[in-house]
N, C-alpha and C. Protein backbone atom coordinates (compact mmCIF):
# COMPACT_ATOMS: atom_id res chain seq x y z
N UNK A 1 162.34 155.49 113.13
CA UNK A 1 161.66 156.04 111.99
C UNK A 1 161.13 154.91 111.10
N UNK A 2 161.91 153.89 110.61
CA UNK A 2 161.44 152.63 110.19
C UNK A 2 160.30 151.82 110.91
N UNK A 3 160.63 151.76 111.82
CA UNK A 3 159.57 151.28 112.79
C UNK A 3 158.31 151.65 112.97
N UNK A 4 158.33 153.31 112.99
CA UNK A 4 156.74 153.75 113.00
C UNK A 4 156.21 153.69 111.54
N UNK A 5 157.26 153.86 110.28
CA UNK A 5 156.50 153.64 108.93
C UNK A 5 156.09 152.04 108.86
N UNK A 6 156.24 150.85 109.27
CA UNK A 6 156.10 150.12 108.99
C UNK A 6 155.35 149.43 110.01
N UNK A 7 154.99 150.03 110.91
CA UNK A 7 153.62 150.30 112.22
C UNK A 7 152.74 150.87 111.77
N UNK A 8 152.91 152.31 110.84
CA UNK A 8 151.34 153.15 110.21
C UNK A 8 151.21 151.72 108.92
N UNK A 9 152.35 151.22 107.88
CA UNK A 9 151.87 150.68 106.40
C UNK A 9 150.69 149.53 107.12
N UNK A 10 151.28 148.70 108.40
CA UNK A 10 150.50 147.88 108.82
C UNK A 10 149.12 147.97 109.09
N UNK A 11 149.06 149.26 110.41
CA UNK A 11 147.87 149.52 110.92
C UNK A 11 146.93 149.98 109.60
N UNK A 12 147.08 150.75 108.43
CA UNK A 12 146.87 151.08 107.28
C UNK A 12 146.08 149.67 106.32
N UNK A 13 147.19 148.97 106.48
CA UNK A 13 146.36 147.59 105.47
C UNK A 13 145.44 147.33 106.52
N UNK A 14 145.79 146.89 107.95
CA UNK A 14 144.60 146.41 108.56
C UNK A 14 143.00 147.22 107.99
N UNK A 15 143.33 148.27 107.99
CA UNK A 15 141.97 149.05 108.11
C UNK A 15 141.13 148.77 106.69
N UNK A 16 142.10 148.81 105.58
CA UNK A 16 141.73 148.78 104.33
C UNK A 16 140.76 146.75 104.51
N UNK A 17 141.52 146.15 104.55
CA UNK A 17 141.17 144.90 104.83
C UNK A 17 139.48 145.10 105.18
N UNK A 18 139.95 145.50 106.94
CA UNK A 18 138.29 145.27 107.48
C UNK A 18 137.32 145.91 106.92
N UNK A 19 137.67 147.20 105.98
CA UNK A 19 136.68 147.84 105.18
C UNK A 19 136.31 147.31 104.17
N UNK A 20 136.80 146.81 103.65
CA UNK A 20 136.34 146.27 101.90
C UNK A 20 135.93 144.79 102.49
N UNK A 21 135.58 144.02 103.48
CA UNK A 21 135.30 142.34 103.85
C UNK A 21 133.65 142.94 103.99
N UNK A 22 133.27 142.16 104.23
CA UNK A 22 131.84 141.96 104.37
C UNK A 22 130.92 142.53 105.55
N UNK A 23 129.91 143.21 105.67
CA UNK A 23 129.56 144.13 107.06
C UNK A 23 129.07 142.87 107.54
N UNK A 24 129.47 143.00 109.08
CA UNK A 24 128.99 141.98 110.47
C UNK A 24 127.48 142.17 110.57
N UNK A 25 126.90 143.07 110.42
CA UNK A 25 125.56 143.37 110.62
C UNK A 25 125.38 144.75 110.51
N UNK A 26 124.25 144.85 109.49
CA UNK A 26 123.50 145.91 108.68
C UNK A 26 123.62 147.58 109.69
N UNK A 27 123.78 148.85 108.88
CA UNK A 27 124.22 149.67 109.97
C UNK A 27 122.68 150.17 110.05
N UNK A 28 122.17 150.64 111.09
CA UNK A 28 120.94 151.11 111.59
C UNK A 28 120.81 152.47 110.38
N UNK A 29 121.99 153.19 110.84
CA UNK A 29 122.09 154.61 110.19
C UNK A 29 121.51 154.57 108.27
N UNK A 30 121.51 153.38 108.40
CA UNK A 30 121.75 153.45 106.53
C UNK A 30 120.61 153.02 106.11
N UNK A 31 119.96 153.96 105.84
CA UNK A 31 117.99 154.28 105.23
C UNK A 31 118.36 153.16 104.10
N UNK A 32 118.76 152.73 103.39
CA UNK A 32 118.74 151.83 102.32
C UNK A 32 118.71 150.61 102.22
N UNK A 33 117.68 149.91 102.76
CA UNK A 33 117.67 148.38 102.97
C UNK A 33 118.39 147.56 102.05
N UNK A 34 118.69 146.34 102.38
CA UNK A 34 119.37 146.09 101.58
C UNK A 34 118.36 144.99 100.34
N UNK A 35 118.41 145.27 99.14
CA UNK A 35 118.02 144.98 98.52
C UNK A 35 117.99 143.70 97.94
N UNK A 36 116.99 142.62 97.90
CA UNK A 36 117.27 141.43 97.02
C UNK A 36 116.62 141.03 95.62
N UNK A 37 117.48 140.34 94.96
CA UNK A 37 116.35 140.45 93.71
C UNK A 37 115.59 139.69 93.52
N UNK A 38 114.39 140.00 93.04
CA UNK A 38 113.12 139.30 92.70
C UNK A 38 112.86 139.50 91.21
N UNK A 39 111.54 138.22 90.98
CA UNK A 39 111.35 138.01 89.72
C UNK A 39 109.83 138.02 89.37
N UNK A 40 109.13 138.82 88.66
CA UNK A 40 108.11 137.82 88.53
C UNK A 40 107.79 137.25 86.82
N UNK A 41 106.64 136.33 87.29
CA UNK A 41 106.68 135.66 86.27
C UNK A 41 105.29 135.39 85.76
N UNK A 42 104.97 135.21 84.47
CA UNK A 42 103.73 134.16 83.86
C UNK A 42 102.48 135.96 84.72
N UNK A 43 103.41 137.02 84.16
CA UNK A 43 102.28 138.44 84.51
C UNK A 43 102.05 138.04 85.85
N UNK A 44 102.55 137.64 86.79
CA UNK A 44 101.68 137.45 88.17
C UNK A 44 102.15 138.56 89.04
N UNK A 45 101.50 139.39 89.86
CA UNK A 45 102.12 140.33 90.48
C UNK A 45 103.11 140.36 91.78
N UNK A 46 102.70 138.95 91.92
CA UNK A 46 103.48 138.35 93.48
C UNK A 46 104.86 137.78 92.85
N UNK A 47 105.92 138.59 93.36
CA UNK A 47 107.45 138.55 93.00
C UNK A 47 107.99 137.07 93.60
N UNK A 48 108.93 136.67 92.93
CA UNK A 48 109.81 134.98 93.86
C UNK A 48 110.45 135.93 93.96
N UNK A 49 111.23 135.57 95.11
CA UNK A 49 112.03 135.60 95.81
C UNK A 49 113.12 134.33 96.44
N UNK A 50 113.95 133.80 95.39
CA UNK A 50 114.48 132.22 95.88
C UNK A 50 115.88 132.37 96.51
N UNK A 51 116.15 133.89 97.23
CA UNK A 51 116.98 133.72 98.02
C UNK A 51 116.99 133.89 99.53
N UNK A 52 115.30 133.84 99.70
CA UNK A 52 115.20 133.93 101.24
C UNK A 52 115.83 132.27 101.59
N UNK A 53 115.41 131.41 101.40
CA UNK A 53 116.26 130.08 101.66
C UNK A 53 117.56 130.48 102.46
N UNK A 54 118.16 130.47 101.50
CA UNK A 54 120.09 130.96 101.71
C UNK A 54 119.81 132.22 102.84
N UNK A 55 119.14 133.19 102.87
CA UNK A 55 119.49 134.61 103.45
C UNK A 55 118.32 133.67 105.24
N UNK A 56 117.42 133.04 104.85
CA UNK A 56 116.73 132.13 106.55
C UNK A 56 117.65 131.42 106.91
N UNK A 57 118.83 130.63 106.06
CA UNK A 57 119.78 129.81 106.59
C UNK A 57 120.53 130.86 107.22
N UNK A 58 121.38 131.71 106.56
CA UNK A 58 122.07 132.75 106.46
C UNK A 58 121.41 133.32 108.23
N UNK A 59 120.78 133.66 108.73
CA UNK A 59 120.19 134.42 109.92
C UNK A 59 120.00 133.17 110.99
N UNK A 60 120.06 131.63 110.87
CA UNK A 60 119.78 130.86 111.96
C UNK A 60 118.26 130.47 111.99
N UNK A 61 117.49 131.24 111.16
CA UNK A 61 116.32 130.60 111.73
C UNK A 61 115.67 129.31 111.21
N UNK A 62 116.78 128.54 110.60
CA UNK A 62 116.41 127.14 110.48
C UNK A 62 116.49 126.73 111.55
N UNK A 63 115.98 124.90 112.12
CA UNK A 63 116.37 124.59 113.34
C UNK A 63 117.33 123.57 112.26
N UNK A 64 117.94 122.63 113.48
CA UNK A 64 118.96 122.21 112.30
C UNK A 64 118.89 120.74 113.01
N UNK A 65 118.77 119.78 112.38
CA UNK A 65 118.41 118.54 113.04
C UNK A 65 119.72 117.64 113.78
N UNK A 66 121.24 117.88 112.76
CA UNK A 66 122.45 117.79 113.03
C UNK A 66 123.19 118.65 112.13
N UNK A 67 124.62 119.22 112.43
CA UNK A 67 125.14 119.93 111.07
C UNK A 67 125.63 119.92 110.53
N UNK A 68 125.05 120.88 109.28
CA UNK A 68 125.00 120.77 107.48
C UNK A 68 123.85 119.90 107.42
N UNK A 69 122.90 119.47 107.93
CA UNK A 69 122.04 118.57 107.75
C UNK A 69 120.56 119.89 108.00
N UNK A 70 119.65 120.09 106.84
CA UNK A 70 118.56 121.10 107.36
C UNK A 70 117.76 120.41 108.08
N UNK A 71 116.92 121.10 108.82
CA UNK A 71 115.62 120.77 109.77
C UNK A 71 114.45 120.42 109.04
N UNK A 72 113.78 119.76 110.19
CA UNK A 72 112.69 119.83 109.41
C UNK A 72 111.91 121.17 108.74
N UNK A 73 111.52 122.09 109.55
CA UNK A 73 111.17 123.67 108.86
C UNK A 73 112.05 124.08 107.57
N UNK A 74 113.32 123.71 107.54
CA UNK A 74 113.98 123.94 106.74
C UNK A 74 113.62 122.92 105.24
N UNK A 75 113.79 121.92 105.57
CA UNK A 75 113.29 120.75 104.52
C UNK A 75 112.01 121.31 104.27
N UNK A 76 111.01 121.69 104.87
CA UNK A 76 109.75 122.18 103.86
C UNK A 76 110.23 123.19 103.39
N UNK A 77 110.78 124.19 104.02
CA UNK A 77 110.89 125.53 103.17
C UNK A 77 111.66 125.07 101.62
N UNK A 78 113.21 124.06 101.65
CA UNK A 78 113.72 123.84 100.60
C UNK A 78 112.53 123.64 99.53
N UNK A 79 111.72 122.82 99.63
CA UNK A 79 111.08 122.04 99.29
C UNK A 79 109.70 123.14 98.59
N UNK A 80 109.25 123.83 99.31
CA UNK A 80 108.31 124.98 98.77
C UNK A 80 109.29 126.05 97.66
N UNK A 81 110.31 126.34 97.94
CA UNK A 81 111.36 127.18 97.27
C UNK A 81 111.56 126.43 95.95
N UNK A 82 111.62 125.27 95.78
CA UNK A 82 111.71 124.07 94.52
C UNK A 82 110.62 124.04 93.74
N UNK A 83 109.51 123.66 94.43
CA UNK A 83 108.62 123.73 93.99
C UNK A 83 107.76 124.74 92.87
N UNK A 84 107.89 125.80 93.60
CA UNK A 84 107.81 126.85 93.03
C UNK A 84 108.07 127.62 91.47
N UNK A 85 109.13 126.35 91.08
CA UNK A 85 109.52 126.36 89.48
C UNK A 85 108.95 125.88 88.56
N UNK A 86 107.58 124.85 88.97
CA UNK A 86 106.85 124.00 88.33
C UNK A 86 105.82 124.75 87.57
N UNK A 87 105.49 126.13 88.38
CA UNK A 87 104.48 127.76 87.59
C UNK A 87 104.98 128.36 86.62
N UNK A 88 106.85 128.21 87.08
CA UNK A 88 107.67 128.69 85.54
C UNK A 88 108.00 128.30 84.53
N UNK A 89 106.81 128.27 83.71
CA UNK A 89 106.93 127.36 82.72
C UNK A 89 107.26 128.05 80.89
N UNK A 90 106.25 129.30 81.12
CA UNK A 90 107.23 130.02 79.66
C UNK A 90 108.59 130.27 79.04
N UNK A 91 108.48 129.91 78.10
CA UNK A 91 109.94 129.58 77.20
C UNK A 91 109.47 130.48 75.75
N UNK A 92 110.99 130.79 75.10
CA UNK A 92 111.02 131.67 73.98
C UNK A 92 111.21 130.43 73.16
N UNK A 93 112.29 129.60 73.94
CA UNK A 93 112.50 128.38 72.60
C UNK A 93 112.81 126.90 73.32
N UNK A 94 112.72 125.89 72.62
CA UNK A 94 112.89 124.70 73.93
C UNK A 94 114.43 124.61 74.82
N UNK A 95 115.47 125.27 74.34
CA UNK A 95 116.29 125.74 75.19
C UNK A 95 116.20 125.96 76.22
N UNK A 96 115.36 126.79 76.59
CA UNK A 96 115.03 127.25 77.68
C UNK A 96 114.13 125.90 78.83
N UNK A 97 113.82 125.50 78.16
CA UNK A 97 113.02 124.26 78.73
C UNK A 97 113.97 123.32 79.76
N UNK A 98 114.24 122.84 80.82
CA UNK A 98 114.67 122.15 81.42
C UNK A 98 113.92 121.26 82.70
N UNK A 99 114.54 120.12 83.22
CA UNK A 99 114.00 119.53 83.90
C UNK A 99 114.52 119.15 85.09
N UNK A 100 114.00 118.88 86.21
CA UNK A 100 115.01 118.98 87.41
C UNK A 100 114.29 117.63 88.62
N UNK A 101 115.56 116.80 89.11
CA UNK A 101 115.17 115.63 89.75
C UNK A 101 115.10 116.42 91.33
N UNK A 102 113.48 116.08 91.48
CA UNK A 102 113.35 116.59 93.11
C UNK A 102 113.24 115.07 94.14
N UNK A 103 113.47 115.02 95.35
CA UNK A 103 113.59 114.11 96.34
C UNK A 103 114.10 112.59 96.09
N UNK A 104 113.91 111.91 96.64
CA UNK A 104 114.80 110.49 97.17
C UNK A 104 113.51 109.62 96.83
N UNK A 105 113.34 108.87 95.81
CA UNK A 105 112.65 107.77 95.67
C UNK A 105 113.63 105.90 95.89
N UNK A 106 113.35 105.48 97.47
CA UNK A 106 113.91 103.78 97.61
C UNK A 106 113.96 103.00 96.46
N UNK A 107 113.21 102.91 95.57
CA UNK A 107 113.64 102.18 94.44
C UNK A 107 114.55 102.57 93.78
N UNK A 108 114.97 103.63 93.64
CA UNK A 108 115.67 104.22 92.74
C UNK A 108 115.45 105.93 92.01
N UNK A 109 116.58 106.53 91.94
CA UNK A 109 116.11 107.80 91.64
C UNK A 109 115.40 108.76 92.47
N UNK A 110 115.00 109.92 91.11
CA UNK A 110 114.20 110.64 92.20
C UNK A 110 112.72 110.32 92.73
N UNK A 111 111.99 111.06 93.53
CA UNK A 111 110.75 110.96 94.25
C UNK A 111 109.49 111.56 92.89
N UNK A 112 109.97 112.75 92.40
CA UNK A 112 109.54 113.24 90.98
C UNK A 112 110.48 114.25 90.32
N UNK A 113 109.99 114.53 88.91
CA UNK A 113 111.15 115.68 88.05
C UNK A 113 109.45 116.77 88.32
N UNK A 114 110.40 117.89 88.06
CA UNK A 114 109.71 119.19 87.78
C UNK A 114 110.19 119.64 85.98
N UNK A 115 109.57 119.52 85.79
CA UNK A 115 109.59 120.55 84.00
C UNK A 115 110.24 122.09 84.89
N UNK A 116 110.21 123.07 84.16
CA UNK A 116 110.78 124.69 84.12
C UNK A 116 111.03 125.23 83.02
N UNK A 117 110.89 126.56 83.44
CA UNK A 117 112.29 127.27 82.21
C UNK A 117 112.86 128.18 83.01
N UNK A 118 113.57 128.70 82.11
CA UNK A 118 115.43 129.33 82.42
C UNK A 118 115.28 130.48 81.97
N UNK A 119 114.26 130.94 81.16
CA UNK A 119 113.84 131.98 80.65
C UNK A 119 114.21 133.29 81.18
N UNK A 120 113.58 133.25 81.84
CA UNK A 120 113.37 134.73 83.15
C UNK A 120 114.96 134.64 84.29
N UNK A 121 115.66 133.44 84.24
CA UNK A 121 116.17 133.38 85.24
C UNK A 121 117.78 133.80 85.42
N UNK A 122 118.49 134.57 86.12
CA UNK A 122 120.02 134.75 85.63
C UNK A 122 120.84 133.48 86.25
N UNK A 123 121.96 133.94 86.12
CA UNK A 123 123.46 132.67 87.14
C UNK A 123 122.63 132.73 88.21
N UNK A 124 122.77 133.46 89.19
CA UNK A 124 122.98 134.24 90.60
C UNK A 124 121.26 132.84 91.06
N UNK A 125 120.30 132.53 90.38
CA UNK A 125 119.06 132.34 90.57
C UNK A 125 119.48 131.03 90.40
N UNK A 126 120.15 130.37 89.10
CA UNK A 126 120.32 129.15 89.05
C UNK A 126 120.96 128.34 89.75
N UNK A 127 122.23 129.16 90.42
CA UNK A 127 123.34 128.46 91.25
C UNK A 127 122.41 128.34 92.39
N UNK A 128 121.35 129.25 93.08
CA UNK A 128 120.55 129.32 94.26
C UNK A 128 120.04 127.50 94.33
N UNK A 129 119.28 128.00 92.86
CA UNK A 129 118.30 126.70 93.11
C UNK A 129 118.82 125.40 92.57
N UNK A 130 120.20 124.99 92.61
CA UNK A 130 120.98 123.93 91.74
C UNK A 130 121.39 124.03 93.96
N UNK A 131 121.60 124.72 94.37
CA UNK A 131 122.10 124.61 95.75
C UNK A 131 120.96 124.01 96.64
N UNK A 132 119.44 124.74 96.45
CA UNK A 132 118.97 124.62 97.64
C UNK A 132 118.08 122.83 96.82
N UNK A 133 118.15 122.65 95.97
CA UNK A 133 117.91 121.03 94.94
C UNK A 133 119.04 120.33 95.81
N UNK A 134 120.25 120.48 95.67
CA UNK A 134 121.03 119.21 96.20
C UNK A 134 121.00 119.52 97.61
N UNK A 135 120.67 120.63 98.08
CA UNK A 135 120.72 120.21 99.62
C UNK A 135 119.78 119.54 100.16
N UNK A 136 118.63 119.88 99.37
CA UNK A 136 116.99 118.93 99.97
C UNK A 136 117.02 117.26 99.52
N UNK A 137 117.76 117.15 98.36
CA UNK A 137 118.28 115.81 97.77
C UNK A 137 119.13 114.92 98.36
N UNK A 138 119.84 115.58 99.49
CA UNK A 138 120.52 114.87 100.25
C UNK A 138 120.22 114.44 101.14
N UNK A 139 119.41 115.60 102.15
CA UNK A 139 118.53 115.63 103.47
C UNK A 139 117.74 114.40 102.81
N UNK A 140 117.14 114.31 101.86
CA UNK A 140 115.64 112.99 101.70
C UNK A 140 117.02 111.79 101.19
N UNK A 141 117.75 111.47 100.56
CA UNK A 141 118.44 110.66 100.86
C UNK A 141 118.63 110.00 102.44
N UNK A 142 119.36 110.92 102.97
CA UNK A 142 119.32 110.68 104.53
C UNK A 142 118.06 110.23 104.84
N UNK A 143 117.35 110.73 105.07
CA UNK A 143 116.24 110.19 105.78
C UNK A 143 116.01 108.73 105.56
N UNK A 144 115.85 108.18 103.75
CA UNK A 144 115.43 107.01 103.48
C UNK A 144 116.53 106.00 103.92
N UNK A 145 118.00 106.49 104.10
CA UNK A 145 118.73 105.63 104.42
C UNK A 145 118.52 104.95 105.49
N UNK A 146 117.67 105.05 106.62
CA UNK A 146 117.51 104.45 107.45
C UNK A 146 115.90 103.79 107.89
N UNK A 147 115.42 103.93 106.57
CA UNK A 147 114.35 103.19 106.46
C UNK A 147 114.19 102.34 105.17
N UNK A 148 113.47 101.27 104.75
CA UNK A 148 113.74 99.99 103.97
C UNK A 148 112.43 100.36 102.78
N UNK A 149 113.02 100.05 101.58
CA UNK A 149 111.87 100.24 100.71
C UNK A 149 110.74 99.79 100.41
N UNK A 150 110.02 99.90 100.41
CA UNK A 150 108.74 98.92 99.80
C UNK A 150 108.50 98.67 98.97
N UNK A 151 107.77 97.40 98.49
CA UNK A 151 107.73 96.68 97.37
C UNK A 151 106.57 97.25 96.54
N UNK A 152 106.13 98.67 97.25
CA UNK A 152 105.25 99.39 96.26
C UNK A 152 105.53 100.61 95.39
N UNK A 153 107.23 100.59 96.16
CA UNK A 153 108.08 101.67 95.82
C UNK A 153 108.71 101.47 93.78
N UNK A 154 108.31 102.01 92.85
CA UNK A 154 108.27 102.47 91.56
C UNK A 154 109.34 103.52 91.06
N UNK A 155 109.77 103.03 90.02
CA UNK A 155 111.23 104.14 89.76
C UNK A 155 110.18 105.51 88.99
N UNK A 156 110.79 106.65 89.11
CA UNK A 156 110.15 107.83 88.21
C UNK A 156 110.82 107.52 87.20
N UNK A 157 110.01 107.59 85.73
CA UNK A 157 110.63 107.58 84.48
C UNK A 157 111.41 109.39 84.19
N UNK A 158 112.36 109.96 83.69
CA UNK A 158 112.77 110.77 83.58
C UNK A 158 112.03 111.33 82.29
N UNK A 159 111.08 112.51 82.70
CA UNK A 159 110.18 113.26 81.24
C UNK A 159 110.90 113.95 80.20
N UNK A 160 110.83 113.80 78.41
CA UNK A 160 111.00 114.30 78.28
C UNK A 160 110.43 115.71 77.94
N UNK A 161 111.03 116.90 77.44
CA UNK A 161 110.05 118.08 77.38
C UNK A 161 110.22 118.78 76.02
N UNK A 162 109.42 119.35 75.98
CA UNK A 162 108.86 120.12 74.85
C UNK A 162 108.54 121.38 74.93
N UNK A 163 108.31 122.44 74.08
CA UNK A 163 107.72 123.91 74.17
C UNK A 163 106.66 123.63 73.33
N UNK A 164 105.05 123.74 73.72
CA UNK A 164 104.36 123.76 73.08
C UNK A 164 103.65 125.15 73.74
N UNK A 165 103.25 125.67 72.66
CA UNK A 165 101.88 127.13 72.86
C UNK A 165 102.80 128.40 73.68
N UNK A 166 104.57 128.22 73.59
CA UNK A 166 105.18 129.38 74.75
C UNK A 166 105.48 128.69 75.91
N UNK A 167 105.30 127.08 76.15
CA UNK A 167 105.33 126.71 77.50
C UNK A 167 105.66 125.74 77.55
N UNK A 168 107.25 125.25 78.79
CA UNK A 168 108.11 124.21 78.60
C UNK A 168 106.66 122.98 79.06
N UNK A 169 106.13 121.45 78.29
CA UNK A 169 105.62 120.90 79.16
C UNK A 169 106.73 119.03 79.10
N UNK A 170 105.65 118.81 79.84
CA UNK A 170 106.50 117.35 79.98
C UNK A 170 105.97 116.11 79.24
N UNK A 171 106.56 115.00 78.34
CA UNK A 171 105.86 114.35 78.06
C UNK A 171 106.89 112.97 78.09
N UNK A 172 106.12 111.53 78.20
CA UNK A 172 106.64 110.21 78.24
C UNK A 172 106.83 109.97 76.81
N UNK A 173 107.82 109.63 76.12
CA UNK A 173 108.09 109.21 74.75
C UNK A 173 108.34 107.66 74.54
């Protein structure tokens, strides 16, 4: 009698467990795609979307050059996904204004900063793009590590920024 109650409490947690963990893959039956969030911005009607990155890694269809290391397809995509913050530029107040070091410059530092704002953006968006920034920051590290700088190679000065007219911009002080 002990034995089978403590054979059902088991088989019981098992089930609870595998139900509440994460689905293996999406059920056909379930009309409700699964939803991601998007943003748009600056009135444009074409939504970002900065978690296809994570959700293309997420499915394999990066190629992967070695791993934890992205591919090349992957390194542009990081890299277009980054980019992409340089349009988001409205701000309520210079708070919102921030600046962000993109790629591997041999002399030193980064390759360039992007201006932004934070405005429009929640956690869930920032942790994305603070993730898919140091992963492309590393990948271009790597790369330069095995090539030698040139003596035409120039440090980026770090901009500072401002809100002028509603809009974070960048300026040398």
């Amino acid at each position: 009698m002990k034995t089978s109650f403590y054979a059902g409490a088991l088989l019981a947690a098992a089930f609870t467990v595998t139900a509440c963990g994460p689905p293996d893959q999406e059920d056909p039956a379930d009309p409700t795609p699964e939803q991601q969030p998007r943003e748009a911005f600056r009135g444009d009607s074409e939504p970002t979307d900065l978690t296809d990155a994570e959700r293309r890694s997420q499915e394999g269809t990066y190629p992967r050059a070695e791993e934890g290391m992205p591919g090349e397809r992957e390194h542009q995509q990081l890299y277009e996904d980054i980019t992409r913050y340089e349009h988001r530029t409205q701000a309520d107040n210079p708070a919102q204004c921030e600046v962000m070091a993109l790629g591997f410059n041999p002399a030193g530092g980064p390759e360039r900063y992007i201006v932004y704002s934070t405005r429009d953006m929640d956690n869930e968006e920032r942790y994305q793009l603070q993730a898919n920034l140091d992963r492309y920051n590393q990948a271009e590290r790597n790369m330069w590590s095995d090539q030698q700088a040139t003596n035409e190679a120039q440090r980026t000065e770090r901009p500072e920024v401002r809100l002028e007219d509603g809009h974070c911009v960048a300026y040398h002080g």
